[in-house]
PDB file of N, CA and C in Angstrom:
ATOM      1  N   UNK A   1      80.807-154.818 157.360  1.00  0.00           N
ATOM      2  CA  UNK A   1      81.214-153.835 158.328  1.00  0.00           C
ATOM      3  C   UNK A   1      82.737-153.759 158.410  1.00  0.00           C
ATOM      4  N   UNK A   2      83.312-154.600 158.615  1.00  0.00           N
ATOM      5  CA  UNK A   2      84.794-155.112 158.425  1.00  0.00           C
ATOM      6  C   UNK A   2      85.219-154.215 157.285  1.00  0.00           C
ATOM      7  N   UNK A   3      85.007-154.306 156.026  1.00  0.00           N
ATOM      8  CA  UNK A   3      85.502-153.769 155.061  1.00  0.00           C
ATOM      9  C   UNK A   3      84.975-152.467 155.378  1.00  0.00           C
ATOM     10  N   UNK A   4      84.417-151.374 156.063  1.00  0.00           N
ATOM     11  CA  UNK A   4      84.321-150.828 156.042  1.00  0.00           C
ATOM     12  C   UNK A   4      84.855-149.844 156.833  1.00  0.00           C
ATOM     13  N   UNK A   5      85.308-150.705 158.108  1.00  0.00           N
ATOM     14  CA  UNK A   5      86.433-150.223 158.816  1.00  0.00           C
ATOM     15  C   UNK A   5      88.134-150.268 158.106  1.00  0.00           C
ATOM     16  N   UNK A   6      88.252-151.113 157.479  1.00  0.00           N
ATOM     17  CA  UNK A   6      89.512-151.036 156.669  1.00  0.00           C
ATOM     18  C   UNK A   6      89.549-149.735 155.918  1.00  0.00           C
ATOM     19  N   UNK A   7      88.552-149.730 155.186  1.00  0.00           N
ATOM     20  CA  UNK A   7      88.455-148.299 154.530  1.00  0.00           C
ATOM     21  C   UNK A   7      88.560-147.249 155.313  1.00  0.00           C
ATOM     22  N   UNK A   8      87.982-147.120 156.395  1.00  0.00           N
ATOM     23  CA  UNK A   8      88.605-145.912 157.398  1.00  0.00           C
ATOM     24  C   UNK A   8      90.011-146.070 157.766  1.00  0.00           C
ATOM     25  N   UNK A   9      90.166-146.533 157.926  1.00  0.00           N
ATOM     26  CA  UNK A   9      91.554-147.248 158.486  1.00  0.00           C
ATOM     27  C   UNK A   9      92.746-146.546 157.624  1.00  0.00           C
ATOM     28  N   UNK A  10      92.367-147.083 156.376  1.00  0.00           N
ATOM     29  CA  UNK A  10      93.119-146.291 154.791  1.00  0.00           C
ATOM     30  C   UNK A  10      93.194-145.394 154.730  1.00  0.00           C
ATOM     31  N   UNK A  11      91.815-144.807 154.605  1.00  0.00           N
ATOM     32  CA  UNK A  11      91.146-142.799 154.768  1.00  0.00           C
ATOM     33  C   UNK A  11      92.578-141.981 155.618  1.00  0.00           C
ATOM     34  N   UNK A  12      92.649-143.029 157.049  1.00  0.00           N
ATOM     35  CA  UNK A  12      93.358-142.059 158.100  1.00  0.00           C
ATOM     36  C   UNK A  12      94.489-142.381 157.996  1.00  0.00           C
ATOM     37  N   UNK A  13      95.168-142.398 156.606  1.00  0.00           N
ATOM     38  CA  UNK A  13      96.258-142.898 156.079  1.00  0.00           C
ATOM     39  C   UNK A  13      97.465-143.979 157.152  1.00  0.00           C
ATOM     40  N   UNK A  14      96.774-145.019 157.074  1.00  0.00           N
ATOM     41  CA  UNK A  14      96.561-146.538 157.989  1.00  0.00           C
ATOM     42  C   UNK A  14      97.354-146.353 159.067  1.00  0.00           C
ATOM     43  N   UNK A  15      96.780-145.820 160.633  1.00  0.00           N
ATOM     44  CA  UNK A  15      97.709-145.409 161.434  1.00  0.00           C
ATOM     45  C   UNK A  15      98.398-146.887 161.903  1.00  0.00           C
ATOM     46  N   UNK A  16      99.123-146.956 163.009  1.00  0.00           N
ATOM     47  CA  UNK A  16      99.628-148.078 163.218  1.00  0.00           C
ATOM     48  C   UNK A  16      98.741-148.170 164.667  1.00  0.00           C
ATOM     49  N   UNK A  17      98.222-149.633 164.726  1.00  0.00           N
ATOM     50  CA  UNK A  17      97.316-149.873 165.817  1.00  0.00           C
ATOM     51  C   UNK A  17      97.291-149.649 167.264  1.00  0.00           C
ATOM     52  N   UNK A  18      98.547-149.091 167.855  1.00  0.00           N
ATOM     53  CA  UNK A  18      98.855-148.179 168.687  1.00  0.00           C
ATOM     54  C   UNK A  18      98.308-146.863 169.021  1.00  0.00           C
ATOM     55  N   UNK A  19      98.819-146.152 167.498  1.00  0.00           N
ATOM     56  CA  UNK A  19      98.108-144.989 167.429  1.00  0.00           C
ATOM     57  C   UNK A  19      96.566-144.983 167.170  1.00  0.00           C
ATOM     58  N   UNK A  20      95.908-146.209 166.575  1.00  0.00           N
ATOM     59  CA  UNK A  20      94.665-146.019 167.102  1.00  0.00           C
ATOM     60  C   UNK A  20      94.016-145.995 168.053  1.00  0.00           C
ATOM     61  N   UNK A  21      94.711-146.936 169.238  1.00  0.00           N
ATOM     62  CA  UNK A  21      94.052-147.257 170.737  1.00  0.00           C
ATOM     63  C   UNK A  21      94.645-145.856 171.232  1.00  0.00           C
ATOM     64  N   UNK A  22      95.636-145.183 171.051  1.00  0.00           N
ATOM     65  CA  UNK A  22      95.920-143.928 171.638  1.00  0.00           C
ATOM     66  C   UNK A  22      94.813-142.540 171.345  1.00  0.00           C
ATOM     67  N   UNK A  23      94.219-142.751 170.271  1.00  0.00           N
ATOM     68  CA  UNK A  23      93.530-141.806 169.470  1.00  0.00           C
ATOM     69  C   UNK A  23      91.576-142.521 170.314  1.00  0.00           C
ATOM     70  N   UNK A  24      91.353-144.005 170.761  1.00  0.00           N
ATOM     71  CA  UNK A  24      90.487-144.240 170.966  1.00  0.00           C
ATOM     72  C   UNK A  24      90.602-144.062 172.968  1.00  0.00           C
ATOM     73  N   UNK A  25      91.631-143.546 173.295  1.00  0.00           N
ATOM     74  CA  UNK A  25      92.060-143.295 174.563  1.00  0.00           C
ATOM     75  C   UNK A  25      91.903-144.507 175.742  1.00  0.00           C
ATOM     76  N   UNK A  26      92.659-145.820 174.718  1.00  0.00           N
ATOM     77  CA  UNK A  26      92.333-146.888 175.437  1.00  0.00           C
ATOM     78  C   UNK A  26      91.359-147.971 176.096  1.00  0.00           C
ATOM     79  N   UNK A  27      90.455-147.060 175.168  1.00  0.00           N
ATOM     80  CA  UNK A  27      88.931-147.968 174.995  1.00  0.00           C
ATOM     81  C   UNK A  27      89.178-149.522 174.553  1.00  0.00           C
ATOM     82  N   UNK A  28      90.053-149.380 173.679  1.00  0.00           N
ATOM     83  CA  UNK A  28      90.248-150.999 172.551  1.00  0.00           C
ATOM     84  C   UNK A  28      91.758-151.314 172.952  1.00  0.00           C
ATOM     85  N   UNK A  29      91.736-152.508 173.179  1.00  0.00           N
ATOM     86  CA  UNK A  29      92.745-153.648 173.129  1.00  0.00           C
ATOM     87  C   UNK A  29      93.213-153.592 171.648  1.00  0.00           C
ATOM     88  N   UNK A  30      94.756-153.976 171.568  1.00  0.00           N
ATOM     89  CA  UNK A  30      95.231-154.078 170.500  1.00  0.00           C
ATOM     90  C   UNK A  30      94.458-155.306 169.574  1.00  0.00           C
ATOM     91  N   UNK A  31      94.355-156.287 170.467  1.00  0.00           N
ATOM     92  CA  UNK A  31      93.507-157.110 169.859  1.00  0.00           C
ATOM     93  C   UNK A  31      92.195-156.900 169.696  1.00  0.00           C
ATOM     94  N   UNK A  32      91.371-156.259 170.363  1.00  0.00           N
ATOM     95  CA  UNK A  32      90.389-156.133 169.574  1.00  0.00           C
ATOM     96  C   UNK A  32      90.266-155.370 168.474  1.00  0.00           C
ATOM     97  N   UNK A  33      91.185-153.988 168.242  1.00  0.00           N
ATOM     98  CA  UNK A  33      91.513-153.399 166.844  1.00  0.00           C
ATOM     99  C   UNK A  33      91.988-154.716 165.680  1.00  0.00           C
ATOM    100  N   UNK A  34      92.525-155.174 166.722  1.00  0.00           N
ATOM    101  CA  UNK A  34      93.428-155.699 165.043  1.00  0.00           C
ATOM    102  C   UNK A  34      91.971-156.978 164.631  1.00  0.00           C
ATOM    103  N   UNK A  35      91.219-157.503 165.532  1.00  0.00           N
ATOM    104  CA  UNK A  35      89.954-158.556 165.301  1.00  0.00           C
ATOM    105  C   UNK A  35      88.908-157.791 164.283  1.00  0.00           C
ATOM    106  N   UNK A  36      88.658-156.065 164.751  1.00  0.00           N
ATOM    107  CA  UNK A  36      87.685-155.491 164.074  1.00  0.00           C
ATOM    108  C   UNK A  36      88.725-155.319 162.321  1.00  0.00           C
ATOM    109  N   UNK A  37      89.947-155.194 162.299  1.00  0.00           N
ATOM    110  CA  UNK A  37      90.501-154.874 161.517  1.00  0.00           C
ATOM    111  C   UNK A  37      90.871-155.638 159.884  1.00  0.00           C
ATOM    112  N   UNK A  38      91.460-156.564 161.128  1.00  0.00           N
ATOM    113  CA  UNK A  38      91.878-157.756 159.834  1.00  0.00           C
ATOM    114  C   UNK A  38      91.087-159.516 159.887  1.00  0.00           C
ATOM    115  N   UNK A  39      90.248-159.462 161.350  1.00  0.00           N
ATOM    116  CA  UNK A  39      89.642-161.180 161.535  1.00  0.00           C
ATOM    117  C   UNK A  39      88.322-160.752 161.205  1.00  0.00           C
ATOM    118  N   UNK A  40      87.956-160.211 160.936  1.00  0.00           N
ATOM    119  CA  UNK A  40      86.490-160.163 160.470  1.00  0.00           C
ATOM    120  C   UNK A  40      85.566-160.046 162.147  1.00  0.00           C
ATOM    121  N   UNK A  41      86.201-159.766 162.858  1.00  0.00           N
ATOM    122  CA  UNK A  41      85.333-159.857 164.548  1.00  0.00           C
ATOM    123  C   UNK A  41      83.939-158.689 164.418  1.00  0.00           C
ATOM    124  N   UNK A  42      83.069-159.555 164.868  1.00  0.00           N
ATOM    125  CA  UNK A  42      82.075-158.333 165.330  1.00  0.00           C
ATOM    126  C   UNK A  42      82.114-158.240 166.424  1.00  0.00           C
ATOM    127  N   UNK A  43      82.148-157.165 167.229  1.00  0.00           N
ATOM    128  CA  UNK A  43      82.031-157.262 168.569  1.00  0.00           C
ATOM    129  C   UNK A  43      80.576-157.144 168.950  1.00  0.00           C
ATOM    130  N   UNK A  44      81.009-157.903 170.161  1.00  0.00           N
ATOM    131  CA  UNK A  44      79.179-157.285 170.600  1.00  0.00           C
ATOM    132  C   UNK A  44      78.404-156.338 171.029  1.00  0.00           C
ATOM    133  N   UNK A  45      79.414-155.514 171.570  1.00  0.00           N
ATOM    134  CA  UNK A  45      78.627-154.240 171.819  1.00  0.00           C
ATOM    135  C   UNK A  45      79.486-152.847 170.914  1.00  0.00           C
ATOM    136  N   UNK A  46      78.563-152.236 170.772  1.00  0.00           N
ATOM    137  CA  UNK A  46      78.216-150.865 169.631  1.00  0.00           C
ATOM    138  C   UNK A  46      79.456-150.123 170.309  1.00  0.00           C
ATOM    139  N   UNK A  47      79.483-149.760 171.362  1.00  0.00           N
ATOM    140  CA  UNK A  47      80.434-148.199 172.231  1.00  0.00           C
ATOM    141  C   UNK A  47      82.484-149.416 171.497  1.00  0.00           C
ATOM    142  N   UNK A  48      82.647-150.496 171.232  1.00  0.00           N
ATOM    143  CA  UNK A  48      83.994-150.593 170.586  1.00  0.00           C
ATOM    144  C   UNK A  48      84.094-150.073 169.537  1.00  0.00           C
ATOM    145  N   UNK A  49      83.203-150.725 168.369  1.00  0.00           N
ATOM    146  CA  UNK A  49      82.817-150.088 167.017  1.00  0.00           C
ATOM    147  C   UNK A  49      82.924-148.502 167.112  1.00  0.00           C
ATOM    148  N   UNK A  50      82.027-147.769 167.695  1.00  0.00           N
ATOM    149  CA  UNK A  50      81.976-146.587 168.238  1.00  0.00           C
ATOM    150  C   UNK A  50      83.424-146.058 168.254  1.00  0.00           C
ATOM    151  N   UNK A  51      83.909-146.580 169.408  1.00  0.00           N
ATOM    152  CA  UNK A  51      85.392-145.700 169.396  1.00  0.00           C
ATOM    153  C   UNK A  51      86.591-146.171 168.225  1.00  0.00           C
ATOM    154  N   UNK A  52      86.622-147.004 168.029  1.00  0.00           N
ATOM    155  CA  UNK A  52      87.424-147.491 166.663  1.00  0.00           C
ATOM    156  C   UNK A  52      87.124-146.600 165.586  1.00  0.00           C
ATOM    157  N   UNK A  53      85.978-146.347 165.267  1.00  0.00           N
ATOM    158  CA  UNK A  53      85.089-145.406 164.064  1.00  0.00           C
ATOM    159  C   UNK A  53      85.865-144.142 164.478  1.00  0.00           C
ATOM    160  N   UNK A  54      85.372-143.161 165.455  1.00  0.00           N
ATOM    161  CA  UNK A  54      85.778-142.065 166.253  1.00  0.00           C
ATOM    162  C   UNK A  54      87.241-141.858 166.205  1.00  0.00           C
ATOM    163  N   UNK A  55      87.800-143.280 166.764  1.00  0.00           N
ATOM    164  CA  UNK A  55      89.880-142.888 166.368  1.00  0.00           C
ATOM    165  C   UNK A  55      89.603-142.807 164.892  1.00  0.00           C
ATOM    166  N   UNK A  56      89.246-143.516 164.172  1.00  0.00           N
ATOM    167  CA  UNK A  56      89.828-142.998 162.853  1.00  0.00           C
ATOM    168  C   UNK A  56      89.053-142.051 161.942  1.00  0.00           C
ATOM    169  N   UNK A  57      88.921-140.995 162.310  1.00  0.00           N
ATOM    170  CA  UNK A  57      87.415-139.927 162.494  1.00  0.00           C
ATOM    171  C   UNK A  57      86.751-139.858 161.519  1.00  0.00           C
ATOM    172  N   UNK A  58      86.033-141.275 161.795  1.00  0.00           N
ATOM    173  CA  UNK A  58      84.853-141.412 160.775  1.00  0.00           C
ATOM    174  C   UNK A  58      83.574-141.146 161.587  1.00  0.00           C
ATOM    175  N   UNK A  59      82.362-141.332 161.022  1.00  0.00           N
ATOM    176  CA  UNK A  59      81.308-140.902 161.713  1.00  0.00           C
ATOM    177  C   UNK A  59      80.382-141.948 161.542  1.00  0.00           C
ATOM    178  N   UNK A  60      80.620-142.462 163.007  1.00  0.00           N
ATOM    179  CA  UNK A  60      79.958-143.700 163.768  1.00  0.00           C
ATOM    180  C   UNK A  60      78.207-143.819 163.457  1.00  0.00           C
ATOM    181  N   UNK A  61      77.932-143.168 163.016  1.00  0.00           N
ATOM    182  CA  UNK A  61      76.084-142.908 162.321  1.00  0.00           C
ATOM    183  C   UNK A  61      76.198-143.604 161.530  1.00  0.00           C
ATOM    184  N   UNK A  62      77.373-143.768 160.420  1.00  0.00           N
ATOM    185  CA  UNK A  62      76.773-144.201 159.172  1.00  0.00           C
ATOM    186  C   UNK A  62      77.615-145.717 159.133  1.00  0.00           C
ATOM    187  N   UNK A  63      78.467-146.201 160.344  1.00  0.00           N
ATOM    188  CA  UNK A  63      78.689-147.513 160.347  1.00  0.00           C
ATOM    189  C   UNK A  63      77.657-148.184 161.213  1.00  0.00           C
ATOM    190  N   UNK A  64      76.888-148.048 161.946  1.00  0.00           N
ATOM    191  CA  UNK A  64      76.279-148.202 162.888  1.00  0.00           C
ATOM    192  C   UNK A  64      75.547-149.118 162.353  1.00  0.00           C
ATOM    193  N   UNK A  65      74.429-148.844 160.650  1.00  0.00           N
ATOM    194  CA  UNK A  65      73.449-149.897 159.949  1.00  0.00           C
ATOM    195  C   UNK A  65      74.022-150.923 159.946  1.00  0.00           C
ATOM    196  N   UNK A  66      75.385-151.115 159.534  1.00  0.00           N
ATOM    197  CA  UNK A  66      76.525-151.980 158.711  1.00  0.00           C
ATOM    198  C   UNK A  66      76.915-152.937 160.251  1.00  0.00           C
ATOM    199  N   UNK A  67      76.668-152.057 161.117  1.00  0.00           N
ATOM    200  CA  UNK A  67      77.465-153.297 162.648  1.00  0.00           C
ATOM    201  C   UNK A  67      75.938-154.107 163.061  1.00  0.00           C
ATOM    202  N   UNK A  68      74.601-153.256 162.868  1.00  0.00           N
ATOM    203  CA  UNK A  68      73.390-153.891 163.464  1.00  0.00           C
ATOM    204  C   UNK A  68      73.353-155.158 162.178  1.00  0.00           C
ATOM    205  N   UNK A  69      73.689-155.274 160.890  1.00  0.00           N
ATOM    206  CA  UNK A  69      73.348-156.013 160.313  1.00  0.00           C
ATOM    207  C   UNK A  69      74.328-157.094 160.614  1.00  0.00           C
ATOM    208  N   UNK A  70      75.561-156.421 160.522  1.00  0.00           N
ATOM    209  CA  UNK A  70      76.489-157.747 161.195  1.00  0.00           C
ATOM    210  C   UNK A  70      76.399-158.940 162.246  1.00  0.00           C
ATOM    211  N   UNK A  71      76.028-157.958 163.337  1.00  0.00           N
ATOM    212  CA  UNK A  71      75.769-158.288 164.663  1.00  0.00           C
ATOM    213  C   UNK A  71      74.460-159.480 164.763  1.00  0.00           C
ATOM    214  N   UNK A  72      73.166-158.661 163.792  1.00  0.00           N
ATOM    215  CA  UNK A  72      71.970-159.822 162.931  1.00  0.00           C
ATOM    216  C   UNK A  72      72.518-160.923 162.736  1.00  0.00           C
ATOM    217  N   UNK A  73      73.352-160.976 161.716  1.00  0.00           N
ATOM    218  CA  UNK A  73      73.762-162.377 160.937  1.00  0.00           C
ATOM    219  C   UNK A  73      74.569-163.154 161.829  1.00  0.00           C
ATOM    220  N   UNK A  74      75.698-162.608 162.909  1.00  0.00           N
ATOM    221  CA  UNK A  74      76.382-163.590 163.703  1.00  0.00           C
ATOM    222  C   UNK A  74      76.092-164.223 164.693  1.00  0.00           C
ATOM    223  N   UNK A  75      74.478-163.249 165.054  1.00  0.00           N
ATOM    224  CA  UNK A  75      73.869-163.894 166.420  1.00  0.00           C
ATOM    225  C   UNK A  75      72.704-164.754 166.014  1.00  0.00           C
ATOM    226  N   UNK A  76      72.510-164.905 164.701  1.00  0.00           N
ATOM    227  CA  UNK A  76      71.426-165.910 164.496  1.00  0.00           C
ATOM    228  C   UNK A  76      71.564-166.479 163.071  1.00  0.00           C
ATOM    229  N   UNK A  77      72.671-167.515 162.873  1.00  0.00           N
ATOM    230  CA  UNK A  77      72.769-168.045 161.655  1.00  0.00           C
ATOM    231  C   UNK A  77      71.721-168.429 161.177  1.00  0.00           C
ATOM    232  N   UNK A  78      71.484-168.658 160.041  1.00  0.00           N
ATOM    233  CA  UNK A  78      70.316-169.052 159.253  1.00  0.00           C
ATOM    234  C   UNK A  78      70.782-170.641 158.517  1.00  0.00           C
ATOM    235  N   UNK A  79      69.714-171.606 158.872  1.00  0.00           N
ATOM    236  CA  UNK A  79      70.181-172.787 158.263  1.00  0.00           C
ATOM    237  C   UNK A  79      70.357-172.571 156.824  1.00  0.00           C
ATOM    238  N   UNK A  80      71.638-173.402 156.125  1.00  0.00           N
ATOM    239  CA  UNK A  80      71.862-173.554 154.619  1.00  0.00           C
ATOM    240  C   UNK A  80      70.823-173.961 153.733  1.00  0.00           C
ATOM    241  N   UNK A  81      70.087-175.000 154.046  1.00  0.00           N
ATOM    242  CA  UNK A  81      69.057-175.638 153.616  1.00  0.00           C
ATOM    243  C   UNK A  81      68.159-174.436 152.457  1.00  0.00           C
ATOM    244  N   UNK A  82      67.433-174.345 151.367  1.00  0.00           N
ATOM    245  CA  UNK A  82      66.729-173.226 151.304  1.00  0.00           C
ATOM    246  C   UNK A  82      65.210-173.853 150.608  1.00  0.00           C
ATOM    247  N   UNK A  83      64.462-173.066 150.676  1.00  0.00           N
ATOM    248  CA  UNK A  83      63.221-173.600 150.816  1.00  0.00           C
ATOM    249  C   UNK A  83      62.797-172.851 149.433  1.00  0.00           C
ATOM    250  N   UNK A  84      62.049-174.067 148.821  1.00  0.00           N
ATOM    251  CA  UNK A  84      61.460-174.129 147.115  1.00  0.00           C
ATOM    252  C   UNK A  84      60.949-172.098 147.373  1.00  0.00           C
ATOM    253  N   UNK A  85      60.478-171.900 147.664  1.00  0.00           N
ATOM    254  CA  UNK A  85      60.143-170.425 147.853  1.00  0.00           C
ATOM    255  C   UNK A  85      61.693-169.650 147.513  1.00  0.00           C
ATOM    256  N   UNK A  86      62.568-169.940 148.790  1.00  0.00           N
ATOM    257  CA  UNK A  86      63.481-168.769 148.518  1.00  0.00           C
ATOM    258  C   UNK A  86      64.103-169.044 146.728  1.00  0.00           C
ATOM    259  N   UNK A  87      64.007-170.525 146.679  1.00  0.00           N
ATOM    260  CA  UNK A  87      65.100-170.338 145.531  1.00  0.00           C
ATOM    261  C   UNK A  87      64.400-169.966 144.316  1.00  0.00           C
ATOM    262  N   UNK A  88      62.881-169.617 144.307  1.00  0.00           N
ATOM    263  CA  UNK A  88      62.444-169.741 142.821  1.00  0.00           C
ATOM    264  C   UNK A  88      60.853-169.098 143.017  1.00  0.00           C
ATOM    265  N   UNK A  89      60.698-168.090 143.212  1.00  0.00           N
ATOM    266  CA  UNK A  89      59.179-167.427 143.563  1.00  0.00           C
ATOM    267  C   UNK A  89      58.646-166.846 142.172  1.00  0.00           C
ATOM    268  N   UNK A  90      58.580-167.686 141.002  1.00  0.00           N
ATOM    269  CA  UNK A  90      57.956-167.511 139.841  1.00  0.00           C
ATOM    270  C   UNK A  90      56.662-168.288 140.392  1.00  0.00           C
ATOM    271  N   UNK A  91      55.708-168.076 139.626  1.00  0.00           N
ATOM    272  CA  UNK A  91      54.487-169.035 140.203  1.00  0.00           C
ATOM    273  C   UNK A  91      55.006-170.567 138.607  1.00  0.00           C
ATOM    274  N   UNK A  92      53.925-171.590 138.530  1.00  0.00           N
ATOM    275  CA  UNK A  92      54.966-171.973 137.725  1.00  0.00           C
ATOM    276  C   UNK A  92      54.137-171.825 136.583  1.00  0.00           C
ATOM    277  N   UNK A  93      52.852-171.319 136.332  1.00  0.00           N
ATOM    278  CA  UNK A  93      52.313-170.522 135.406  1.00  0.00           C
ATOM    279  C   UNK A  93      53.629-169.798 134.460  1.00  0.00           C
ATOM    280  N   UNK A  94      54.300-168.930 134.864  1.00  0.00           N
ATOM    281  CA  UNK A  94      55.146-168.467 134.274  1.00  0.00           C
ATOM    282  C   UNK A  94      56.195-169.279 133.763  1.00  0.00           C
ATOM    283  N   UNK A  95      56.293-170.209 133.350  1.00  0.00           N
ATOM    284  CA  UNK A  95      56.920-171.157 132.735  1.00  0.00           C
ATOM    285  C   UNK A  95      55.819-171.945 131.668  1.00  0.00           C
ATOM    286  N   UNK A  96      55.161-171.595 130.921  1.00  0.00           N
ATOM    287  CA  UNK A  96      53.964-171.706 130.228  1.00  0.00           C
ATOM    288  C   UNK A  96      53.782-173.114 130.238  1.00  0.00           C
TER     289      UNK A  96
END
């Protein structure tokens, strides 16, 4: 999602983060632009994403998949560990 806001960011030939909170009419903290921008931050709720998208007039529909999947992965890490299944779902037939 991150990288995908950078890319807008670029698109709107990279305003300076001022002019984005001016353009998002003070919805976003400088810091939270610059967290969605350059720290990799997800925020937690959709309406920041939303207006960040909107200042840099992209269309918040098609980042929206990209923040629910984000938002997935940061609110429920998945242990490292991986289980004989994930790493190898050949049956072992197929190894003659």
């Amino acid at each position: 999602m991150n990288a995908a806001l950078r890319g807008l960011r670029l698109s709107a030939a990279s305003p300076p983060y001022s002019r984005i909170r001016d353009r998002a009419h003070n919805a976003l903290s400088l810091d939270e632009i610059r967290g969605m921008l350059e720290g990799g931050h997800v925020p937690d709720h959709w309406s920041s994403v939303r207006h960040l998208v909107s200042a840099l007039n992209g269309q918040p529909e098609t980042i929206r998949p990209l923040w629910d999947i984000a938002r997935h992965s940061t609110a429920a890490p998945r242990s490292l560990a991986l289980t004989a299944t994930e790493i190898c779902s050949l049956p072992a037939g197929a190894f003659g």
